[in-house]
PDB file of N, CA and C in Angstrom:
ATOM      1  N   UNK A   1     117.825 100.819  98.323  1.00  0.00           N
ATOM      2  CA  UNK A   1     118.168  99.798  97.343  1.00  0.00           C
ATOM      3  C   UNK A   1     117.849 100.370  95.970  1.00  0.00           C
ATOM      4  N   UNK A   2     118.675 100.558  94.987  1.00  0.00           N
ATOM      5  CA  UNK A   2     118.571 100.714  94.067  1.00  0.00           C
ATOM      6  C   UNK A   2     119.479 100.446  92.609  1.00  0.00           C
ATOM      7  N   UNK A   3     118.463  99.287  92.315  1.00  0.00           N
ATOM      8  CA  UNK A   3     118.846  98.578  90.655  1.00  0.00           C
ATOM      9  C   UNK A   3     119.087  99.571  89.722  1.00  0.00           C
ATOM     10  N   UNK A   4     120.543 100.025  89.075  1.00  0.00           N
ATOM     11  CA  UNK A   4     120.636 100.552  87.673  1.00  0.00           C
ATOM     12  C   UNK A   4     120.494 100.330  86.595  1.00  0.00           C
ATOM     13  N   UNK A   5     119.704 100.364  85.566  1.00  0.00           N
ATOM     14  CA  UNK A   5     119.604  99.551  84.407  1.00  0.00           C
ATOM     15  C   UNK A   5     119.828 100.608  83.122  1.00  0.00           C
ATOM     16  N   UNK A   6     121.266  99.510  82.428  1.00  0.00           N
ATOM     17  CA  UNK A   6     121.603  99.913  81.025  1.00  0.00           C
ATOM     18  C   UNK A   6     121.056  99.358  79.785  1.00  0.00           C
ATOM     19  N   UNK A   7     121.409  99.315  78.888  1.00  0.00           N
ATOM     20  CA  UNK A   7     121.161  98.490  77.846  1.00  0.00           C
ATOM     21  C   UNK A   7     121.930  97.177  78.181  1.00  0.00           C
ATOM     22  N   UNK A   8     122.855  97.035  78.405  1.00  0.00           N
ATOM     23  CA  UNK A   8     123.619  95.670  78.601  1.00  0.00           C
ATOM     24  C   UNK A   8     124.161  95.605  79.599  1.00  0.00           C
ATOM     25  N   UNK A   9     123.801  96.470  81.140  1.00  0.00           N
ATOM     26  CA  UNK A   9     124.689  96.169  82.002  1.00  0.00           C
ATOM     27  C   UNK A   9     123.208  96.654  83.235  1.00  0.00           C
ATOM     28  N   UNK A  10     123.211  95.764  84.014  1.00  0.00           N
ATOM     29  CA  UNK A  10     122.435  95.807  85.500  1.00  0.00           C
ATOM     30  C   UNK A  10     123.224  95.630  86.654  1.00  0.00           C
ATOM     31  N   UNK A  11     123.581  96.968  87.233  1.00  0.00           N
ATOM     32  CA  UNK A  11     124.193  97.082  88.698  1.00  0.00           C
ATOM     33  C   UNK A  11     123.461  97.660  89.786  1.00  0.00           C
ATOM     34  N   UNK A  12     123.867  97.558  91.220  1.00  0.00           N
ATOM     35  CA  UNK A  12     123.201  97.793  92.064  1.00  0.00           C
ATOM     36  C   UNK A  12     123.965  99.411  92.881  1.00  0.00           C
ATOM     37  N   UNK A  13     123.766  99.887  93.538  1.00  0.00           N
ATOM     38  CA  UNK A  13     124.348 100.591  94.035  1.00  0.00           C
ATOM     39  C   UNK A  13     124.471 100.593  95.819  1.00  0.00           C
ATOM     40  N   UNK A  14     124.916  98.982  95.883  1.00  0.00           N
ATOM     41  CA  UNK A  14     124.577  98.712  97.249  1.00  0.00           C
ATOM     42  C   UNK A  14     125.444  97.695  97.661  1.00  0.00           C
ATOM     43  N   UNK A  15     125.413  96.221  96.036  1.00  0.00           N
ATOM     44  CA  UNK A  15     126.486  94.998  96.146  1.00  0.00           C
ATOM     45  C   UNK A  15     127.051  95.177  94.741  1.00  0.00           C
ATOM     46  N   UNK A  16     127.965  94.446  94.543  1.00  0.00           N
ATOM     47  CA  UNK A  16     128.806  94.297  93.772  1.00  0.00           C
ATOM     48  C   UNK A  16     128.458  93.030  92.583  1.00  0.00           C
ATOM     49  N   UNK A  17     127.410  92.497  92.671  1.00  0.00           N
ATOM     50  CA  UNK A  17     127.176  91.568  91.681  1.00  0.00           C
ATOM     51  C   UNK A  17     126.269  92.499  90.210  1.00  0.00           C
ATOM     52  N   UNK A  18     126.256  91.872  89.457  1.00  0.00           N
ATOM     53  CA  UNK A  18     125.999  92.206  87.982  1.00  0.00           C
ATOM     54  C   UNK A  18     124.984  91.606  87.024  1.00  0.00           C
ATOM     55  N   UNK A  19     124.782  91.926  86.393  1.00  0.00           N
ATOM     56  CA  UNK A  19     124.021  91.289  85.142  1.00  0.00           C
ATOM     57  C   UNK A  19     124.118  92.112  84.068  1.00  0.00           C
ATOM     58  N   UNK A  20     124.511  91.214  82.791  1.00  0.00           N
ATOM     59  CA  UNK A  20     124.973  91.512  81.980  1.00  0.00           C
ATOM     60  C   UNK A  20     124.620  90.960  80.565  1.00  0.00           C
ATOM     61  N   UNK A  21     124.401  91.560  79.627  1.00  0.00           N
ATOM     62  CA  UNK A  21     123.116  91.152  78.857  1.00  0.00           C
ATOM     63  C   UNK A  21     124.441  90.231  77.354  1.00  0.00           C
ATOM     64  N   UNK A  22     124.088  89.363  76.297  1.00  0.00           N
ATOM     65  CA  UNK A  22     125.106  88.313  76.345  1.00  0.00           C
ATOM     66  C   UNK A  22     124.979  88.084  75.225  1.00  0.00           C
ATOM     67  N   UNK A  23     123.526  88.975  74.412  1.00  0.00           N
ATOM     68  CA  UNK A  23     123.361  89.046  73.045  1.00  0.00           C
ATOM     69  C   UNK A  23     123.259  90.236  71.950  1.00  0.00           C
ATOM     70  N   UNK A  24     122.512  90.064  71.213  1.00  0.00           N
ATOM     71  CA  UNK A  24     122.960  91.454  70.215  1.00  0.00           C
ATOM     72  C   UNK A  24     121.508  92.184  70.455  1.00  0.00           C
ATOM     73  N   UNK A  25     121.573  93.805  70.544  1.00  0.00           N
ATOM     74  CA  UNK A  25     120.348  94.691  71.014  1.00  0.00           C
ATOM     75  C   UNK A  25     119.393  94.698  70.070  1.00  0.00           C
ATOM     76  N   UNK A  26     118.344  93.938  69.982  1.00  0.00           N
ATOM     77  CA  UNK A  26     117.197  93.497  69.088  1.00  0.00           C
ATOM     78  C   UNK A  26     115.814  93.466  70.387  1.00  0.00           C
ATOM     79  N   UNK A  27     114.871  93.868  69.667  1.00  0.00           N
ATOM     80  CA  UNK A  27     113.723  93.738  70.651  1.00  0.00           C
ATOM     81  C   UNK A  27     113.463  92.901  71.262  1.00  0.00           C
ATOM     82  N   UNK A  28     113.354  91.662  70.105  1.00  0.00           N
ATOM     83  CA  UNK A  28     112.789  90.300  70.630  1.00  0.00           C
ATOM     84  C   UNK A  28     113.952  89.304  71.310  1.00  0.00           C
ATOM     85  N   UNK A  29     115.151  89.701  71.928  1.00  0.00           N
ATOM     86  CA  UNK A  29     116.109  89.448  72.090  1.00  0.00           C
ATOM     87  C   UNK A  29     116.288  89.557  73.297  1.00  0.00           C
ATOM     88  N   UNK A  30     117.385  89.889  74.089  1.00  0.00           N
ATOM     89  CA  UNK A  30     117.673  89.803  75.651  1.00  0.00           C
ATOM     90  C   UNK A  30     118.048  88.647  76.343  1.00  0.00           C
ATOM     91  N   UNK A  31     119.159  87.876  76.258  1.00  0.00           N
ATOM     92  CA  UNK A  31     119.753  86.977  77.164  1.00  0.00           C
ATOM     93  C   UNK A  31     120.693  87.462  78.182  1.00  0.00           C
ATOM     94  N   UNK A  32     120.385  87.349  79.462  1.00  0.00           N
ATOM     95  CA  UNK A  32     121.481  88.370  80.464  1.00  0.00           C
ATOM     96  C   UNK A  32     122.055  86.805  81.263  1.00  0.00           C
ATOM     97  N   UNK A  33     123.021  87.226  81.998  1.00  0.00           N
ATOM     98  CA  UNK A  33     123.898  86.668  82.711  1.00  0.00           C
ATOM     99  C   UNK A  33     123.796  87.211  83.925  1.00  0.00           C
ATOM    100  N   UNK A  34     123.921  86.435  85.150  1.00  0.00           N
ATOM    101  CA  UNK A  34     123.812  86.690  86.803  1.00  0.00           C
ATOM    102  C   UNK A  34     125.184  86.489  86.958  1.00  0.00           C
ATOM    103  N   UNK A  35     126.162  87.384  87.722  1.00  0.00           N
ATOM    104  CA  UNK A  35     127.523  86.920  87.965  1.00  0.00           C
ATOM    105  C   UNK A  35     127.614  86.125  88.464  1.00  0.00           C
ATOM    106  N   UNK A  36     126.827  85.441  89.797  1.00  0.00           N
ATOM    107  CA  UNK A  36     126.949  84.654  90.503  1.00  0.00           C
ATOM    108  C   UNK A  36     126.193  83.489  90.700  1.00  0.00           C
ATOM    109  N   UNK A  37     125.440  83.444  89.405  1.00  0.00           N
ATOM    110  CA  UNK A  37     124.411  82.190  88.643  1.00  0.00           C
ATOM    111  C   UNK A  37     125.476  81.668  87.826  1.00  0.00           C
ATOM    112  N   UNK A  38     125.777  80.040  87.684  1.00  0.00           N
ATOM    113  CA  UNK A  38     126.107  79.849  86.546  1.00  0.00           C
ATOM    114  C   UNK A  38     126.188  80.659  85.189  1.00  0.00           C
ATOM    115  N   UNK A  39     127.204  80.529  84.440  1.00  0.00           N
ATOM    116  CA  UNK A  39     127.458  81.412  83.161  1.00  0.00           C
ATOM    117  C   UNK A  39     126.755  80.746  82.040  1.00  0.00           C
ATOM    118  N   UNK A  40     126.336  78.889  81.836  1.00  0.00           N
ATOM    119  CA  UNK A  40     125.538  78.480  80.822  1.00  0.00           C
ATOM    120  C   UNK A  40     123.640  79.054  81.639  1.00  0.00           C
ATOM    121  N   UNK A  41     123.751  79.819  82.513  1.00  0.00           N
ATOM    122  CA  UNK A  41     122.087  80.364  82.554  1.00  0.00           C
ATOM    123  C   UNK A  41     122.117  81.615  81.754  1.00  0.00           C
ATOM    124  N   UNK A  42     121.159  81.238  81.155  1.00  0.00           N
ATOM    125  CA  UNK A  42     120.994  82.207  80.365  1.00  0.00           C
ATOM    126  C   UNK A  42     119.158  82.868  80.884  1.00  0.00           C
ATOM    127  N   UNK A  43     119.375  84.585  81.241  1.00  0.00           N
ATOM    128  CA  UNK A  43     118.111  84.249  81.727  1.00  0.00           C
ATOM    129  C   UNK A  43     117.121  85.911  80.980  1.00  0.00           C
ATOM    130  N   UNK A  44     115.949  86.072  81.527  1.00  0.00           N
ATOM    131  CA  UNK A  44     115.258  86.994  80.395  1.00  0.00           C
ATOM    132  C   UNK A  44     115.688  88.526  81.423  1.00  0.00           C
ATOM    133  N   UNK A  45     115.743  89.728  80.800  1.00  0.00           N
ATOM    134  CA  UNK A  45     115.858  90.758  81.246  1.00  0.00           C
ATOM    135  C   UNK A  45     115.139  90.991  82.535  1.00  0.00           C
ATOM    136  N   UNK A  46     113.562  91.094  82.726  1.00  0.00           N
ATOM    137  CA  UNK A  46     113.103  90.783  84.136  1.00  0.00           C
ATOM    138  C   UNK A  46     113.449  89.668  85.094  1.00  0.00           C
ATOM    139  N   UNK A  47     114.048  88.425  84.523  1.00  0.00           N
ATOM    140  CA  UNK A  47     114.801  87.451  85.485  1.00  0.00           C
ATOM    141  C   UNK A  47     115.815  88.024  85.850  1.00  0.00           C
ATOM    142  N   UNK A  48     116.590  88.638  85.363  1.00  0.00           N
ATOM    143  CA  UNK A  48     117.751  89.425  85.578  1.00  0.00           C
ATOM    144  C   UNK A  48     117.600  90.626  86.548  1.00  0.00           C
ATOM    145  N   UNK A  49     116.916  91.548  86.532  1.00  0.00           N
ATOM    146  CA  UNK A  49     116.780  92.301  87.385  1.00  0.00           C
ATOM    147  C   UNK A  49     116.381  91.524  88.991  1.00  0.00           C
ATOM    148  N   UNK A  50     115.504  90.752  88.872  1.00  0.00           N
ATOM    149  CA  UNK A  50     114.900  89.916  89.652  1.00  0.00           C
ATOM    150  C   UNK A  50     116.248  89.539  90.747  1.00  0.00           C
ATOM    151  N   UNK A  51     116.934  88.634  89.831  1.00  0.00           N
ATOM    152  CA  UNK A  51     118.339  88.401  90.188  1.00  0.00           C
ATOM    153  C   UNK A  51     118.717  89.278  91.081  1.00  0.00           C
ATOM    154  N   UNK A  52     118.863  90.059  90.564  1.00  0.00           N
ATOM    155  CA  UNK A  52     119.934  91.353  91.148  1.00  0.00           C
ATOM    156  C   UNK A  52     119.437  92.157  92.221  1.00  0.00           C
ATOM    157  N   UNK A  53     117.360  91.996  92.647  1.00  0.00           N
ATOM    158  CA  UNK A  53     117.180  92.557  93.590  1.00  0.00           C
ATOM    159  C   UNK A  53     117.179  91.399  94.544  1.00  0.00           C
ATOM    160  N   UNK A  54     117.086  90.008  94.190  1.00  0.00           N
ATOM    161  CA  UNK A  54     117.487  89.095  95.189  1.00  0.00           C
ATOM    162  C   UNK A  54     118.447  89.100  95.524  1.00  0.00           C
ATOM    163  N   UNK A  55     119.714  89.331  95.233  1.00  0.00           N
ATOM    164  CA  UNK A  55     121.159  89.189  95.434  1.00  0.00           C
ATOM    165  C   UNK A  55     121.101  90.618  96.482  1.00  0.00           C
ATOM    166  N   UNK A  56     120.562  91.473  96.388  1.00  0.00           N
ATOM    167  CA  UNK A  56     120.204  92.574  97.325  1.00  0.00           C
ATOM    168  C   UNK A  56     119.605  92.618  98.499  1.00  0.00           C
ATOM    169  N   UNK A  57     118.961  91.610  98.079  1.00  0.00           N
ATOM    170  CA  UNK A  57     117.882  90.725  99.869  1.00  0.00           C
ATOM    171  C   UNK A  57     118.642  90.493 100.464  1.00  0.00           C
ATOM    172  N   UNK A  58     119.713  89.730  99.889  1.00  0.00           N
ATOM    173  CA  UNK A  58     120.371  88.527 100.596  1.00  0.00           C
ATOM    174  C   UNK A  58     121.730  89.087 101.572  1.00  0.00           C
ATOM    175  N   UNK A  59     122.529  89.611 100.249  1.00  0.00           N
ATOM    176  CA  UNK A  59     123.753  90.053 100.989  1.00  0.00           C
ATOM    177  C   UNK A  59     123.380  91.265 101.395  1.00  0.00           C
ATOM    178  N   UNK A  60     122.433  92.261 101.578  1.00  0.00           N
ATOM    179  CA  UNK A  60     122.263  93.403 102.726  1.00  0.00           C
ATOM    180  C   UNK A  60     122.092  92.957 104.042  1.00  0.00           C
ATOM    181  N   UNK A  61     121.582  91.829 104.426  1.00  0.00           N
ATOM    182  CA  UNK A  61     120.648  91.353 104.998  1.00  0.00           C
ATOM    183  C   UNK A  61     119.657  91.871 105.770  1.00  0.00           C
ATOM    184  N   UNK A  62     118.943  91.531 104.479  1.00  0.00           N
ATOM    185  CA  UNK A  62     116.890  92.017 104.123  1.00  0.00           C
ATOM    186  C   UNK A  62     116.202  90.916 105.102  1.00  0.00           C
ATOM    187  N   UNK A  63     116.459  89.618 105.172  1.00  0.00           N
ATOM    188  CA  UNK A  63     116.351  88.600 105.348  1.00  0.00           C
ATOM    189  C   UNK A  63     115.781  88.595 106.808  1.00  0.00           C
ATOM    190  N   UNK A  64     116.821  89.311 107.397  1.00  0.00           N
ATOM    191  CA  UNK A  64     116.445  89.170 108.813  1.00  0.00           C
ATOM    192  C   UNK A  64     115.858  90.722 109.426  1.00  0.00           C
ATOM    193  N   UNK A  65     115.824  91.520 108.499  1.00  0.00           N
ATOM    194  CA  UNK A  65     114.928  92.546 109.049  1.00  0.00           C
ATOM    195  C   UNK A  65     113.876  92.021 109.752  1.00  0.00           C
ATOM    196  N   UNK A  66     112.869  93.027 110.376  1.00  0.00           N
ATOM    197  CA  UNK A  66     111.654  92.816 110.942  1.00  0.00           C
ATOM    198  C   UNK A  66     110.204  92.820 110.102  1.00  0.00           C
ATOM    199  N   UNK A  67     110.770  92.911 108.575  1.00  0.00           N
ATOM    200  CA  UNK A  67     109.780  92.777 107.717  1.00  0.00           C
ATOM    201  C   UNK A  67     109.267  91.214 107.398  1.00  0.00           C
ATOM    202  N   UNK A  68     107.795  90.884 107.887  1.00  0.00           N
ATOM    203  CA  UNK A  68     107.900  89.667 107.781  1.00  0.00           C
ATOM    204  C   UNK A  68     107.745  89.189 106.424  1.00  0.00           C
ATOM    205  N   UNK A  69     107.188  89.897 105.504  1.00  0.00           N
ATOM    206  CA  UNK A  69     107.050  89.243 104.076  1.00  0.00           C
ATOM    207  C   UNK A  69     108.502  89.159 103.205  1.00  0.00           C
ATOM    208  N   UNK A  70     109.516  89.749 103.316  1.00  0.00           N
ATOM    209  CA  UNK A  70     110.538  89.473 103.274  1.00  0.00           C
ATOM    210  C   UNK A  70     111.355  88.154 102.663  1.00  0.00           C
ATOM    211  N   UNK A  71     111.061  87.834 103.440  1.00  0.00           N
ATOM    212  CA  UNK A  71     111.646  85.875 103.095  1.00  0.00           C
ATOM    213  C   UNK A  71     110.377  85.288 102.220  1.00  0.00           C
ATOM    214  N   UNK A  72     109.020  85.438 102.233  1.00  0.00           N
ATOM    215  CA  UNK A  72     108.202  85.356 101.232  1.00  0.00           C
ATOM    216  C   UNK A  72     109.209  85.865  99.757  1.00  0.00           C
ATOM    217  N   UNK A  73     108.889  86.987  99.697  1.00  0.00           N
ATOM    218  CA  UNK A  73     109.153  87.495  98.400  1.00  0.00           C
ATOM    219  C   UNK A  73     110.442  86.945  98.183  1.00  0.00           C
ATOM    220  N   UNK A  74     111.619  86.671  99.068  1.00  0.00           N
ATOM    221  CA  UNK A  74     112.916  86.354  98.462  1.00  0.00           C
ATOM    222  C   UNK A  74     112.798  84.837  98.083  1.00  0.00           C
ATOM    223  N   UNK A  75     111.861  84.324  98.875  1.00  0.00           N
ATOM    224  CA  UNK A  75     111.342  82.537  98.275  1.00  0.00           C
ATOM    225  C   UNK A  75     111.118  82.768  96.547  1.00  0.00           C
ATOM    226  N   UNK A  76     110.102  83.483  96.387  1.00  0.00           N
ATOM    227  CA  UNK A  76     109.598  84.301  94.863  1.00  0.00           C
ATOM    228  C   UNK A  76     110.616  84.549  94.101  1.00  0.00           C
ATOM    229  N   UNK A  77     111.453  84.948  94.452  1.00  0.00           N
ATOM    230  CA  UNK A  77     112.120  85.608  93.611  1.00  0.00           C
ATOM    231  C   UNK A  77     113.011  84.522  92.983  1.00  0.00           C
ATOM    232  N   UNK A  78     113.763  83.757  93.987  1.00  0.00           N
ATOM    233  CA  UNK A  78     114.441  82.839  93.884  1.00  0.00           C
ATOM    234  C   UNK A  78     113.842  81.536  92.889  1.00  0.00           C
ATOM    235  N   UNK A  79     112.763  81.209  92.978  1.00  0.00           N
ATOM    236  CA  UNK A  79     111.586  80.233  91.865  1.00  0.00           C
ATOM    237  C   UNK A  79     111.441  80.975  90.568  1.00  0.00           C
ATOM    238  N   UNK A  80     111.780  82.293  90.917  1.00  0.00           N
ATOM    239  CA  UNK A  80     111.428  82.368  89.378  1.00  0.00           C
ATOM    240  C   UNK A  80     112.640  82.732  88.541  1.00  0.00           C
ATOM    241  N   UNK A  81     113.714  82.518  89.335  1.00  0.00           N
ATOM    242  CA  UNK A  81     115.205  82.267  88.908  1.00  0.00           C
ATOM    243  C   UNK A  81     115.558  80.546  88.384  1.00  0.00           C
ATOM    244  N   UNK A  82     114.346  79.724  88.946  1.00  0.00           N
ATOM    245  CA  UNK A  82     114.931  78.367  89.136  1.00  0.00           C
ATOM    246  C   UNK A  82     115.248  77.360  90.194  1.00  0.00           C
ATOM    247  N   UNK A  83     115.508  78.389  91.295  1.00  0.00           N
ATOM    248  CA  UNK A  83     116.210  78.086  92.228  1.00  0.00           C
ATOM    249  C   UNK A  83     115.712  78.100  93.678  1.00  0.00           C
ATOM    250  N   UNK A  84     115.927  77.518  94.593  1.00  0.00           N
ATOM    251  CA  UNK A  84     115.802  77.622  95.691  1.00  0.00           C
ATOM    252  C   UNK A  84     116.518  78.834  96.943  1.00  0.00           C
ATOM    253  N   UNK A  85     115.612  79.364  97.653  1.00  0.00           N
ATOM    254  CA  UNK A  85     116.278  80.535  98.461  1.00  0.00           C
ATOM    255  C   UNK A  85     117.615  79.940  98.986  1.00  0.00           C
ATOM    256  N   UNK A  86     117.614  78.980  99.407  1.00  0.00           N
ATOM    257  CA  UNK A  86     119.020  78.286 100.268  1.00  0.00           C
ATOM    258  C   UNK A  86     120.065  78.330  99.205  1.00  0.00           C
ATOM    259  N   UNK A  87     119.599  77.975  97.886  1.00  0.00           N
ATOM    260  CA  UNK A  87     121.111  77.766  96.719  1.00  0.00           C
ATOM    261  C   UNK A  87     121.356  79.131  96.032  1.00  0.00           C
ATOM    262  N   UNK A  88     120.515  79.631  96.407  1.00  0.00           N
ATOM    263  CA  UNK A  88     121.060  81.354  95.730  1.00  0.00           C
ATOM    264  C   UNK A  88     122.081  82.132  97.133  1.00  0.00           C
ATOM    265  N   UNK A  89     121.181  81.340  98.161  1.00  0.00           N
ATOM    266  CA  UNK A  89     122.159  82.504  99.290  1.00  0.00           C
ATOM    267  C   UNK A  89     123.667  81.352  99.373  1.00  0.00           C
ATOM    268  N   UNK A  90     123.372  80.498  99.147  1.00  0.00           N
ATOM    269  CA  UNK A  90     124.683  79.663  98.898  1.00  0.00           C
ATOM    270  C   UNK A  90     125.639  80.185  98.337  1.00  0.00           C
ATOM    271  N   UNK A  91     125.271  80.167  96.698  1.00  0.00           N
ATOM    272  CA  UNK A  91     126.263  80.570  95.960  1.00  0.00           C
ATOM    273  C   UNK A  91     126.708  82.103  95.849  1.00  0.00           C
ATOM    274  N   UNK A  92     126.127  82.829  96.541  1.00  0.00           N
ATOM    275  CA  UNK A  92     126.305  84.631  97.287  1.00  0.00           C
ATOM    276  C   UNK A  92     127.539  83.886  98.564  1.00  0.00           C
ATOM    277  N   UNK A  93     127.270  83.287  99.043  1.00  0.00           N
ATOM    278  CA  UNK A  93     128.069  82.929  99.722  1.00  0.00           C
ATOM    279  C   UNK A  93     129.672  82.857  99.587  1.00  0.00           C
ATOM    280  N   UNK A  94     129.281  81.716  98.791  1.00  0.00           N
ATOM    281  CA  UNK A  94     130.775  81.160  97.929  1.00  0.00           C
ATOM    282  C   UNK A  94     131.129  82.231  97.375  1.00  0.00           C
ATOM    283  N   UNK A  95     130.869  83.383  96.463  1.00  0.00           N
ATOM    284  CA  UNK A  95     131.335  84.300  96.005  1.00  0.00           C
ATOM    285  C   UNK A  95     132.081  85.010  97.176  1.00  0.00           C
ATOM    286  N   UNK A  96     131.404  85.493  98.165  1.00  0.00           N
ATOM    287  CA  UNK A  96     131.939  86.329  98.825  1.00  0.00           C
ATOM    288  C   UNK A  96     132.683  85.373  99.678  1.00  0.00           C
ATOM    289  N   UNK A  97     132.801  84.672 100.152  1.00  0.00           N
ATOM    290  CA  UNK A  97     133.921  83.729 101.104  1.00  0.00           C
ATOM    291  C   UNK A  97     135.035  84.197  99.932  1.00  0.00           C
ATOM    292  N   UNK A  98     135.423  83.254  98.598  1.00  0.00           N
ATOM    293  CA  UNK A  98     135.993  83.238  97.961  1.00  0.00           C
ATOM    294  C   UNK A  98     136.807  84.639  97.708  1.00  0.00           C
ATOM    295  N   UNK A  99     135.685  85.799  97.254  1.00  0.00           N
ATOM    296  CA  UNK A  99     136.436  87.090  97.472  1.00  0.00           C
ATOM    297  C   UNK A  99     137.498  87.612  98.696  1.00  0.00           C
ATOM    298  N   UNK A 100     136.785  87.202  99.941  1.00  0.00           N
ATOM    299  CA  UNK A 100     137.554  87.683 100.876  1.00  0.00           C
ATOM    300  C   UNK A 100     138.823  86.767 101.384  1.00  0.00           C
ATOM    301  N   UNK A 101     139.218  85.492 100.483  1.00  0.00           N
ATOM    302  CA  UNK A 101     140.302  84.887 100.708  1.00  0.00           C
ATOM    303  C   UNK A 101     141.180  85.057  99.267  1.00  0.00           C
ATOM    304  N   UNK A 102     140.719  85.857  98.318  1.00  0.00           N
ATOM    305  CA  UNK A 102     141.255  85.782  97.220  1.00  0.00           C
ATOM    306  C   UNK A 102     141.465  84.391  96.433  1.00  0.00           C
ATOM    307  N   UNK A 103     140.274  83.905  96.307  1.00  0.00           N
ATOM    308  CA  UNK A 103     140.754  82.623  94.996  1.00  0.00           C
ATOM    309  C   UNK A 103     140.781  83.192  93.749  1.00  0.00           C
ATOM    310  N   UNK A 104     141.763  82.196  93.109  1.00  0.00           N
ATOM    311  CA  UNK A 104     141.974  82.748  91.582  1.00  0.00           C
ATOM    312  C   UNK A 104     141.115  81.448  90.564  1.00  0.00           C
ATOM    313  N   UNK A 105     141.734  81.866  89.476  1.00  0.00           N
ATOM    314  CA  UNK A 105     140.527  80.775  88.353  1.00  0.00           C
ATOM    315  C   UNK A 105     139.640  81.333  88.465  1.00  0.00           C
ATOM    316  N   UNK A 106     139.515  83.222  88.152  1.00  0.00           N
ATOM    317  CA  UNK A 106     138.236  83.595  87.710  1.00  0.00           C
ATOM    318  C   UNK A 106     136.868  83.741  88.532  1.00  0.00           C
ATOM    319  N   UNK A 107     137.425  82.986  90.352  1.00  0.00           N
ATOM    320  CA  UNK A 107     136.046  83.119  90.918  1.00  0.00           C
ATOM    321  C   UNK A 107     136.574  84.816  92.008  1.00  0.00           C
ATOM    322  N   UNK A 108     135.006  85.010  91.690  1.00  0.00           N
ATOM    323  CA  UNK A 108     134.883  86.805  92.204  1.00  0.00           C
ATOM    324  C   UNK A 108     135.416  87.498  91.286  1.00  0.00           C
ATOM    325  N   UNK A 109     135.606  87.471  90.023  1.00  0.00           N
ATOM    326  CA  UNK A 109     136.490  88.618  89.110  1.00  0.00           C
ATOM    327  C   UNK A 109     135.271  89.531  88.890  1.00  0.00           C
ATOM    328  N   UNK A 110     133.890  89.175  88.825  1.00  0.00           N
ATOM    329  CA  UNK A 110     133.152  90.289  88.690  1.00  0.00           C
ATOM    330  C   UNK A 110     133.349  91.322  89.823  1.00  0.00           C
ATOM    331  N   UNK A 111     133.179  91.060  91.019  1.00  0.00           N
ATOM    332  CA  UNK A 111     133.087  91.787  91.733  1.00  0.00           C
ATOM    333  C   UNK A 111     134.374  92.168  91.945  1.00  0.00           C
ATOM    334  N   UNK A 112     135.727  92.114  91.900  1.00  0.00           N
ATOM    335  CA  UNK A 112     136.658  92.714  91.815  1.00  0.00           C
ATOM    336  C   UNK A 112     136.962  93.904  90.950  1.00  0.00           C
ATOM    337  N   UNK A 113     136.298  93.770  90.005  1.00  0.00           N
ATOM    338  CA  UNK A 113     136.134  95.206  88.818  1.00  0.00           C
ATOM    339  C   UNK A 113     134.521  95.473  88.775  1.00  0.00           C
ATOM    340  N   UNK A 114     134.226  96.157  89.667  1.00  0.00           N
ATOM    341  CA  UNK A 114     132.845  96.614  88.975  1.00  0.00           C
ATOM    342  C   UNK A 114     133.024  97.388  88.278  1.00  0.00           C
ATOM    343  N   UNK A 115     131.988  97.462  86.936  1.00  0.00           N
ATOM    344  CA  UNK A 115     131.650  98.603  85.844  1.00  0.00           C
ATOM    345  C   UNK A 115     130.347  99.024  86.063  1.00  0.00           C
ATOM    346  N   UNK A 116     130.341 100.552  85.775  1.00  0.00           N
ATOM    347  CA  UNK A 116     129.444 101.331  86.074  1.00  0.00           C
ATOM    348  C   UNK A 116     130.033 102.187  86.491  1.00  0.00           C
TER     349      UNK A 116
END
């Protein structure tokens, strides 16, 4: 598993989801975007990575390895997104259902073009 990190762009080299930073490059600054979080979340650079290694738990499936702390840490990760483990693997869900039937109106366009 391994998170890439740019100045404005966080990819994985494993899934296809993103984070993507949404403001201007200033120190005290950093608002990123989760592709598959709502677009009004606006969240901090370590939430963002966070994101992106949860979204890595989930759709590898980490989950059901034989590691038992596992689902601990993806509980963690997910709270400090906001969210509950069930509504993050949800909406990983919906993305990828959606991808693999092709809906249009913009849902899955991240993952249809990855950059990087």
């Amino acid at each position: 598993m391994t998170i890439n990190e740019a100045e404005w762009l966080i990819t994985s080299d494993r899934i296809l989801e993103v984070a993507f930073r949404v403001d201007l490059p200033e120190a005290h600054r950093g608002m990123w975007i989760l592709s598959y979080l709502p677009t009004s979340l606006r969240l901090t650079r370590e939430q963002a990575v966070v994101g992106m290694t949860l979204a890595e738990i989930v759709l590898t499936g980490q989950l059901d390895d034989a590691d038992e702390f596992m689902p601990e840490i993806a509980h963690l990760y997910a709270e400090r997104l906001g969210f509950k483990l069930v509504d993050v693997a949800c909406m990983l869900a919906a993305r990828s259902s959606c991808e693999a039937v092709g809906c249009g109106a913009g849902h899955g366009s991240a993952r249809s073009e990855r950059i990087g």
